[in-house]
C-alpha atoms as a PDB file:
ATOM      1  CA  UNK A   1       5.795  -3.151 -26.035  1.00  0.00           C
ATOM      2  CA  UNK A   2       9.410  -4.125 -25.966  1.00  0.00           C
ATOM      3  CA  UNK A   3      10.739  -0.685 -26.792  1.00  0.00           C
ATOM      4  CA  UNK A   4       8.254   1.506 -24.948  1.00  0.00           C
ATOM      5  CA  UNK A   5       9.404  -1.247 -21.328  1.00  0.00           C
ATOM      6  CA  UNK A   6      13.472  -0.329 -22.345  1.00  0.00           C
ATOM      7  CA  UNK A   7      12.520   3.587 -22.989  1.00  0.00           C
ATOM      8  CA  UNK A   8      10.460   3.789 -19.707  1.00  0.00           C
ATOM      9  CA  UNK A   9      13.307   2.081 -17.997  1.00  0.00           C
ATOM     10  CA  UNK A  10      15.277   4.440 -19.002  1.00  0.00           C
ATOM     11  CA  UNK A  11      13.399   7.727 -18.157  1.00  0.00           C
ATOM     12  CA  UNK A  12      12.676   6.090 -14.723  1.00  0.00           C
ATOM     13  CA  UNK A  13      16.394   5.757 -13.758  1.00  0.00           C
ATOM     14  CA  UNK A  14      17.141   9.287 -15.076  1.00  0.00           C
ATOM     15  CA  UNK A  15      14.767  10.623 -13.184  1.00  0.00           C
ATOM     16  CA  UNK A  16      16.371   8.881  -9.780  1.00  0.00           C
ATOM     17  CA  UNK A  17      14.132   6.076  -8.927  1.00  0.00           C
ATOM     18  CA  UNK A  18      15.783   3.053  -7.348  1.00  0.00           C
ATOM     19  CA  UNK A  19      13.158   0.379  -8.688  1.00  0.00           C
ATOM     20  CA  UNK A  20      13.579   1.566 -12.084  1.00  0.00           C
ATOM     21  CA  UNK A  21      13.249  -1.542 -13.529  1.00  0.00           C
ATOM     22  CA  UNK A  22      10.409  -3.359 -11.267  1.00  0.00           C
ATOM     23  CA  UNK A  23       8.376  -0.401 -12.032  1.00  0.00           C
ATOM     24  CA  UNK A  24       9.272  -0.241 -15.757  1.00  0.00           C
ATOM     25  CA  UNK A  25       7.644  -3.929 -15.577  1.00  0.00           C
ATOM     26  CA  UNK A  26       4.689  -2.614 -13.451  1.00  0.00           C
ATOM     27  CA  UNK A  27       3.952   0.424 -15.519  1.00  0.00           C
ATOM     28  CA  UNK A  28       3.706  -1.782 -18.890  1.00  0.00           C
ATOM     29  CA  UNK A  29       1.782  -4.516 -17.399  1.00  0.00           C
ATOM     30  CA  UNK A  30      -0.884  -1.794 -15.887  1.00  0.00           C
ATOM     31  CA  UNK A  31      -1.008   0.070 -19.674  1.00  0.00           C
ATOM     32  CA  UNK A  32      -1.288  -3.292 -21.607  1.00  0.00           C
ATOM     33  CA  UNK A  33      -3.095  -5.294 -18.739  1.00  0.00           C
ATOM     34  CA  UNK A  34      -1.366  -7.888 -19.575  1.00  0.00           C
ATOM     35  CA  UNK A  35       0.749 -10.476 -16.936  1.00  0.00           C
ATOM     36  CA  UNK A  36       4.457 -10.646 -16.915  1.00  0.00           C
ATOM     37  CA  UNK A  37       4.046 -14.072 -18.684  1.00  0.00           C
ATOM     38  CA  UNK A  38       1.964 -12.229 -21.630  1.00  0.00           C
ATOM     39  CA  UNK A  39       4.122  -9.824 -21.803  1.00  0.00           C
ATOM     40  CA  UNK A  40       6.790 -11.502 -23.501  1.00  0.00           C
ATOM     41  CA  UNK A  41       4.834 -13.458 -25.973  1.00  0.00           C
ATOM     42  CA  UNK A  42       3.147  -9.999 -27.258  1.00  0.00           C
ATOM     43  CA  UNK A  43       6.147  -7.731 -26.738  1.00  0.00           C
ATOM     44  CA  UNK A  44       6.470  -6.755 -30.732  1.00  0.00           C
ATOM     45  CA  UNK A  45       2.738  -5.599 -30.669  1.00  0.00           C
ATOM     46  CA  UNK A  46       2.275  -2.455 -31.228  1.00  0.00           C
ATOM     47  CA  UNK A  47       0.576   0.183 -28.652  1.00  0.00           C
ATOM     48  CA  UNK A  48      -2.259   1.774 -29.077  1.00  0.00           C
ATOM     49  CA  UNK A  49      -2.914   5.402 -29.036  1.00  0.00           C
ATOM     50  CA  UNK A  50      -4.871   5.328 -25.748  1.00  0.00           C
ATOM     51  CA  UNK A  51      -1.972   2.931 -24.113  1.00  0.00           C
ATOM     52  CA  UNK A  52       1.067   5.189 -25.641  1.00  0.00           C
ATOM     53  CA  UNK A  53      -0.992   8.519 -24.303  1.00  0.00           C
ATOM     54  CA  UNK A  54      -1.331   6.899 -21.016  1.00  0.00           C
ATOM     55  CA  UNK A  55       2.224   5.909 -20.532  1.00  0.00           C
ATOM     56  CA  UNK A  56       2.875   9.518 -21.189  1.00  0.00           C
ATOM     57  CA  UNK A  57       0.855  10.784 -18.821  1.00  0.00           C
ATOM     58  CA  UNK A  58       2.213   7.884 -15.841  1.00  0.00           C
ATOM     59  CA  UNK A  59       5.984   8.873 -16.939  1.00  0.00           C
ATOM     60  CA  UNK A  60       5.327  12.580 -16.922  1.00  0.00           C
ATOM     61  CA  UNK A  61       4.129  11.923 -12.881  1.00  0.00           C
ATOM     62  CA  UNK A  62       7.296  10.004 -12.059  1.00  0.00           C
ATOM     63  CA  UNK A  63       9.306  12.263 -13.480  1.00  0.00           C
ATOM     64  CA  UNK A  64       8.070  14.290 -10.316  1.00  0.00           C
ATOM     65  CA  UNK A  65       8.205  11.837  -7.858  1.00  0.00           C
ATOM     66  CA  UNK A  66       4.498  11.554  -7.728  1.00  0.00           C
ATOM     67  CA  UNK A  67       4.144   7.933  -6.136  1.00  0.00           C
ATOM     68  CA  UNK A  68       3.659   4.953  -8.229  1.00  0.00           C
ATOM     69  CA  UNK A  69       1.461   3.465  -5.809  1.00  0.00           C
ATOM     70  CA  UNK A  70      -1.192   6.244  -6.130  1.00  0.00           C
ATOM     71  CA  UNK A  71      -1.578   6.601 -10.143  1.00  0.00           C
ATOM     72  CA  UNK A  72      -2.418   3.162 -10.231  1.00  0.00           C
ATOM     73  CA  UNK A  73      -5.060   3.815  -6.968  1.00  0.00           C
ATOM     74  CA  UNK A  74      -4.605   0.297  -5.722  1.00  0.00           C
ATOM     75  CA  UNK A  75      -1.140  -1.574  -4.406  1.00  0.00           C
ATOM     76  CA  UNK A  76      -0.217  -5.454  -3.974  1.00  0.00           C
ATOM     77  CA  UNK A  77       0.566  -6.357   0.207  1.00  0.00           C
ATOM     78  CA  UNK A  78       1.204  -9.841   0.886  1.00  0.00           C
ATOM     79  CA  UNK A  79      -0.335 -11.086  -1.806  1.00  0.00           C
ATOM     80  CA  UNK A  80      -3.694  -8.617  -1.958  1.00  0.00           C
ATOM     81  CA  UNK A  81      -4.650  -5.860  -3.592  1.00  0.00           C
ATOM     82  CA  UNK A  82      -5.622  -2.900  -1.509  1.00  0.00           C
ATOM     83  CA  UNK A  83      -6.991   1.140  -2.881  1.00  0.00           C
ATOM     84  CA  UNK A  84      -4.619   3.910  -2.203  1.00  0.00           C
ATOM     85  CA  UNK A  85      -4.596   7.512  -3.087  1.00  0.00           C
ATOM     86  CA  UNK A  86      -3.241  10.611  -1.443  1.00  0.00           C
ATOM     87  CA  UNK A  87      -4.352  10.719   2.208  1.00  0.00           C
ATOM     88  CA  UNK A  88      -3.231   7.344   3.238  1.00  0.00           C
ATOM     89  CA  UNK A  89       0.325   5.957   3.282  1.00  0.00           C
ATOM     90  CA  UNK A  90       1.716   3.503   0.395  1.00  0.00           C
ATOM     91  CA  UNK A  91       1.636  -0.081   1.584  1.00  0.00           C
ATOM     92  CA  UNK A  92       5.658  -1.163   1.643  1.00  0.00           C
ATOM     93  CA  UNK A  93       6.922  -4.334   1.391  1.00  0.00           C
ATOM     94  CA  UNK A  94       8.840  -4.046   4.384  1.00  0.00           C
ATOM     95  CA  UNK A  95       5.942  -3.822   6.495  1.00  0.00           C
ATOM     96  CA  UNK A  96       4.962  -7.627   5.382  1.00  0.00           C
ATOM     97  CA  UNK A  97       7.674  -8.600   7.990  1.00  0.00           C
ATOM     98  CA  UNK A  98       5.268  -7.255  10.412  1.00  0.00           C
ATOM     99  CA  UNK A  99       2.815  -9.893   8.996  1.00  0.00           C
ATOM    100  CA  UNK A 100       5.263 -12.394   9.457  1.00  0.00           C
ATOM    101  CA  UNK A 101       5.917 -12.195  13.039  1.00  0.00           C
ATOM    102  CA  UNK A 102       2.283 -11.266  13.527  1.00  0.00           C
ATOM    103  CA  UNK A 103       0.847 -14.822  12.142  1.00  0.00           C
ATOM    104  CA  UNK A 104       3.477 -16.654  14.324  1.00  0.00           C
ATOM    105  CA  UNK A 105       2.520 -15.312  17.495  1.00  0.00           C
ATOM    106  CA  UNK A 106      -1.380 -15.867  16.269  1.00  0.00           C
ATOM    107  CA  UNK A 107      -0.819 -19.235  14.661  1.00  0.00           C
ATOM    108  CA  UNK A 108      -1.647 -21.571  18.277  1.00  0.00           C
ATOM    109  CA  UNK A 109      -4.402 -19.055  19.616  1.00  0.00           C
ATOM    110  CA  UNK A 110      -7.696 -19.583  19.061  1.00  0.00           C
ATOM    111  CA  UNK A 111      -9.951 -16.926  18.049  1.00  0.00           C
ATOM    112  CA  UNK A 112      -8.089 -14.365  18.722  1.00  0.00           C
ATOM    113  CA  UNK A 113      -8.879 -10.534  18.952  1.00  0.00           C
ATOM    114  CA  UNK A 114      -6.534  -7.883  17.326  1.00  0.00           C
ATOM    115  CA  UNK A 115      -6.264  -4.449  17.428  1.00  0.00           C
ATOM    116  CA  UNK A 116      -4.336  -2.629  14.369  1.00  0.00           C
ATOM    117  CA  UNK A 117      -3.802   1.434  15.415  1.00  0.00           C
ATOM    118  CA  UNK A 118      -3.109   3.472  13.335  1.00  0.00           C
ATOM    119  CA  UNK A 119      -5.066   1.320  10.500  1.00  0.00           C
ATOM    120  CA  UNK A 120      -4.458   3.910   7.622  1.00  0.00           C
ATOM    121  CA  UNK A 121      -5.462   1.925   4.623  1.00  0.00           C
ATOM    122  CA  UNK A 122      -5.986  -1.247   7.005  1.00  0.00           C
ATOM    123  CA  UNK A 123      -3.317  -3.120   4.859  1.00  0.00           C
ATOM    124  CA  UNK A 124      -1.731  -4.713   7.972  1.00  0.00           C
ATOM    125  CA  UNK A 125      -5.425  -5.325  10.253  1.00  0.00           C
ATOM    126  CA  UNK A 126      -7.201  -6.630   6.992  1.00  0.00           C
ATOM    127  CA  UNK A 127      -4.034  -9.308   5.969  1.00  0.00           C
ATOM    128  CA  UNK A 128      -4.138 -10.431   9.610  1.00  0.00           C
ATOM    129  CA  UNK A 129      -7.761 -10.862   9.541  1.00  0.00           C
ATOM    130  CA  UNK A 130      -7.543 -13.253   6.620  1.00  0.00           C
ATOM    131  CA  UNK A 131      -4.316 -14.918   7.202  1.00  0.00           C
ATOM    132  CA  UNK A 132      -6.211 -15.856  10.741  1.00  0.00           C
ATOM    133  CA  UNK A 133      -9.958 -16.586   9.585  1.00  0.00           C
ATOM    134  CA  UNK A 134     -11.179 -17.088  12.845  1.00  0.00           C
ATOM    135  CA  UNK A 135      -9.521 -13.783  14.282  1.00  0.00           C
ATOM    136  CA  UNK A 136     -11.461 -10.522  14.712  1.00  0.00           C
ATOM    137  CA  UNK A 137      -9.744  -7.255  14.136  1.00  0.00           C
ATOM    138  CA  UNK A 138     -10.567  -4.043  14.913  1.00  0.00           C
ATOM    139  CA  UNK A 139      -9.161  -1.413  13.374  1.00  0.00           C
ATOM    140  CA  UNK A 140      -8.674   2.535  14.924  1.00  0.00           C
ATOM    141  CA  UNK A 141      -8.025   5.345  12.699  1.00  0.00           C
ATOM    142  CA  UNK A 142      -8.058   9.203  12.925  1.00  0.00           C
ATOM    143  CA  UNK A 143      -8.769  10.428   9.852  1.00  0.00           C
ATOM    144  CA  UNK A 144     -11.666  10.507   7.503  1.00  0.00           C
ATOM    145  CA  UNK A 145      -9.625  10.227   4.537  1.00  0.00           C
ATOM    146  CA  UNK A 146      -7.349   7.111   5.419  1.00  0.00           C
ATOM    147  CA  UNK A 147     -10.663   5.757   7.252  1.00  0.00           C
ATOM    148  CA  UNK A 148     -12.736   5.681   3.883  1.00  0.00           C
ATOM    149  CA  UNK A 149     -10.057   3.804   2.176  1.00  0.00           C
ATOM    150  CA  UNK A 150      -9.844   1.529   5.004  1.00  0.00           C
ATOM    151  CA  UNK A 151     -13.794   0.678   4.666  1.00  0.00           C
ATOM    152  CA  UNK A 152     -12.933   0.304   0.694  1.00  0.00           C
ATOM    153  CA  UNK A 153     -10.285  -2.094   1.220  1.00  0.00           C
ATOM    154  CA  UNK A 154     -12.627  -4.455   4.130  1.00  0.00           C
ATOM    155  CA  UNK A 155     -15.322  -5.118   1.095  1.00  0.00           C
ATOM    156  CA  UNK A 156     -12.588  -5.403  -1.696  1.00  0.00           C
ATOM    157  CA  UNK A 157     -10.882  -7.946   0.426  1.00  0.00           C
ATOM    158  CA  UNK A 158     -14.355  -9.525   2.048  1.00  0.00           C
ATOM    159  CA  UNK A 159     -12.763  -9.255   5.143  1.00  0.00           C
ATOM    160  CA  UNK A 160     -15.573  -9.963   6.919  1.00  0.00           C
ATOM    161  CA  UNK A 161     -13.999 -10.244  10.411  1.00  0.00           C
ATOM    162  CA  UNK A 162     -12.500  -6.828  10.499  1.00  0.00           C
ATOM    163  CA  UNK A 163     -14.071  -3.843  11.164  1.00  0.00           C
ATOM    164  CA  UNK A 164     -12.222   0.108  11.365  1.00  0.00           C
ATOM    165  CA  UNK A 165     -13.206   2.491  13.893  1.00  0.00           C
ATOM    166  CA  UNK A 166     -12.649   6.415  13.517  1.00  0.00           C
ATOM    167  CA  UNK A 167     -10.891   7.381  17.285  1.00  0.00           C
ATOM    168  CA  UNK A 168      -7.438   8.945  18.959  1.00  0.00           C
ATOM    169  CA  UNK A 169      -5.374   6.304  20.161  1.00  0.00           C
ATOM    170  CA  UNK A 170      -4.545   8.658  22.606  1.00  0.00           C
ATOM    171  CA  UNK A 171      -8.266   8.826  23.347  1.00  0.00           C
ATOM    172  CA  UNK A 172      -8.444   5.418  24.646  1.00  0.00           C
ATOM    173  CA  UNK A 173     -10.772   4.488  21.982  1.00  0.00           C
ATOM    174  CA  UNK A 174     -10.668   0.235  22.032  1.00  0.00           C
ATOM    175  CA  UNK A 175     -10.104   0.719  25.913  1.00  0.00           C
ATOM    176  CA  UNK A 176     -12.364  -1.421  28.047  1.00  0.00           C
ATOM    177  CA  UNK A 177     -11.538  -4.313  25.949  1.00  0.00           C
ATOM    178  CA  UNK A 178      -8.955  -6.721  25.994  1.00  0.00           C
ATOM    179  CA  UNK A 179      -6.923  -8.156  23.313  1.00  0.00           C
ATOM    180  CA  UNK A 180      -4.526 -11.037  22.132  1.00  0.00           C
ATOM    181  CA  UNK A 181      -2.537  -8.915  19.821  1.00  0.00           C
ATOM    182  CA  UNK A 182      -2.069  -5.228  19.268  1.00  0.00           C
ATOM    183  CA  UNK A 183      -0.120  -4.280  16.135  1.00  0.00           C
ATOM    184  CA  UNK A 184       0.553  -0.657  15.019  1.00  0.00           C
ATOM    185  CA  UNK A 185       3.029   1.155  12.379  1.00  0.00           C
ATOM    186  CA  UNK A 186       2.554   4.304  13.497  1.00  0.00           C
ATOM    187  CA  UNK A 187       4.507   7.665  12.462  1.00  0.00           C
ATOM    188  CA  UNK A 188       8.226   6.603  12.719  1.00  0.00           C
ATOM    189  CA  UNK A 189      10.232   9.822  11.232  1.00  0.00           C
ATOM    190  CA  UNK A 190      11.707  11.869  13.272  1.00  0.00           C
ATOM    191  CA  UNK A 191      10.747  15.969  12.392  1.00  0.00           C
ATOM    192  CA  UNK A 192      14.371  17.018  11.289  1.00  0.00           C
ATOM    193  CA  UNK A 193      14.879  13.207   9.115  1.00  0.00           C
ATOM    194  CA  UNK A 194      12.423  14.268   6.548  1.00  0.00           C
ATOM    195  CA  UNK A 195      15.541  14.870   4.296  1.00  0.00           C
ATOM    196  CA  UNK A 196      16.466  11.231   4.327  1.00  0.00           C
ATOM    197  CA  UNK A 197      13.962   9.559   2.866  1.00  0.00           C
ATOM    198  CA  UNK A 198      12.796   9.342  -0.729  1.00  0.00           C
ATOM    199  CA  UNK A 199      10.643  12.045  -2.382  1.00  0.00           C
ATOM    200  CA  UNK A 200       7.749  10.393  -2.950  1.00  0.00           C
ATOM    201  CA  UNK A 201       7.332  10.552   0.846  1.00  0.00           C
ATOM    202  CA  UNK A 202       6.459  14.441   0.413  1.00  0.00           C
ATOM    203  CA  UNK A 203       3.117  13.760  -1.484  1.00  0.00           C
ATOM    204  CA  UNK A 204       1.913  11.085   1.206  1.00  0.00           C
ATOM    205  CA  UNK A 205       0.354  12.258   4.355  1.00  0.00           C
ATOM    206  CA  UNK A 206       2.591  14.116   6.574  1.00  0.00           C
ATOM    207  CA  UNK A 207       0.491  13.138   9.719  1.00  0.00           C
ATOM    208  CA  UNK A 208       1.194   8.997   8.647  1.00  0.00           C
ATOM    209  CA  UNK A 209       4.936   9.631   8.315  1.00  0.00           C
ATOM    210  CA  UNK A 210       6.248  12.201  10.881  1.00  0.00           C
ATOM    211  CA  UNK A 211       6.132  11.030  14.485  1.00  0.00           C
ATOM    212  CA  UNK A 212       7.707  14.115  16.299  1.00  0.00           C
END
């Protein structure tokens, strides 16, 4: 374990990703299924062949920039796990600031009704709706693909007070109702900035990422 963590280290950073070392820790504790804490009390054991042939394969991936985020299928926000897979955007940590402020502005209302647009994998509507128990959230997203994982995420989270919606936001879908919050991290690159960010970006859903 010890020397396949230092060798995928080091193939990670060759191959240009930042994180190299958090995902070096990642990649072994989803092969083993071990925790970090396990991890160092086993770390002379040997793989097995199934483990060693599946780091392989999750290196080989990297190596193109293929996200992290979808070979495992599922991601950690704010503390849950949520499924992911190509046709919804990758959960990023810096979107738990939006939590943040989010469960301030709830934290004196009382039942309080939220609207999440843009819901994609309902990451942001589904934390709200269990950080604030006695909040309802609806959740509006266009497509069938980001909606399904959306539904999958609601029963792997039991977050019973939430609910996602296929609609436009342009369409006035939720209209006609009237809410104490409406949160939304909607398509925020610019056409001609695709070359700025990172190349996993170009296997995620162009439609979550580029705003016009």
């Amino acid at each position: 374990i010890f020397e396949a963590y230092n060798s995928t280290k080091k193939k990670l950073e060759k191959a240009g990703i930042e994180d190299y070392i958090f995902e070096a820790k990642q990649i072994i504790k989803h092969i083993t299924g071990l925790r970090s804490s396990e991890i160092l009390m086993n770390y002379t054991k040997e793989l097995t062949e199934f483990q060693s042939n599946n780091l392989t394969a999750i290196l080989r991936q990297r190596e193109l920039r293929y996200p992290l985020q979808y070979i495992f299928g599922e991601w950690s926000f704010y503390g849950r796990d949520f499924y992911v897979g190509p046709g919804v955007l990758v959960p990023r940590a810096d979107t738990e600031t939006v939590i943040e402020v989010c469960t301030e502005y709830l934290k004196d209302k009382k039942e309080p009704k939220i609207l999440d647009l843009c819901a994609g994998s309902g990451c942001i509507g589904i934390t709200l709706s269990k950080e604030k128990e006695d909040s309802s959230c609806l959740m509006v997203e266009k497509y069938p693909e980001a909606m399904r994982y959306a539904e999958k995420n609601i029963t792997r989270n039991k977050a019973e007070n939430a609910k996602v919606l296929a609609g436009d936001v342009f369409e006035g879908t939720a209209s006609g109702e009237k809410y104490d919050l409406i949160v939304s991290n909607p398509p925020y690159i610019a056409e001609n900035g695709t070359e700025e960010v990172s190349p996993e970006t170009k296997y995620e859903p162009e439609t979550a990422l580029i705003g016009g």
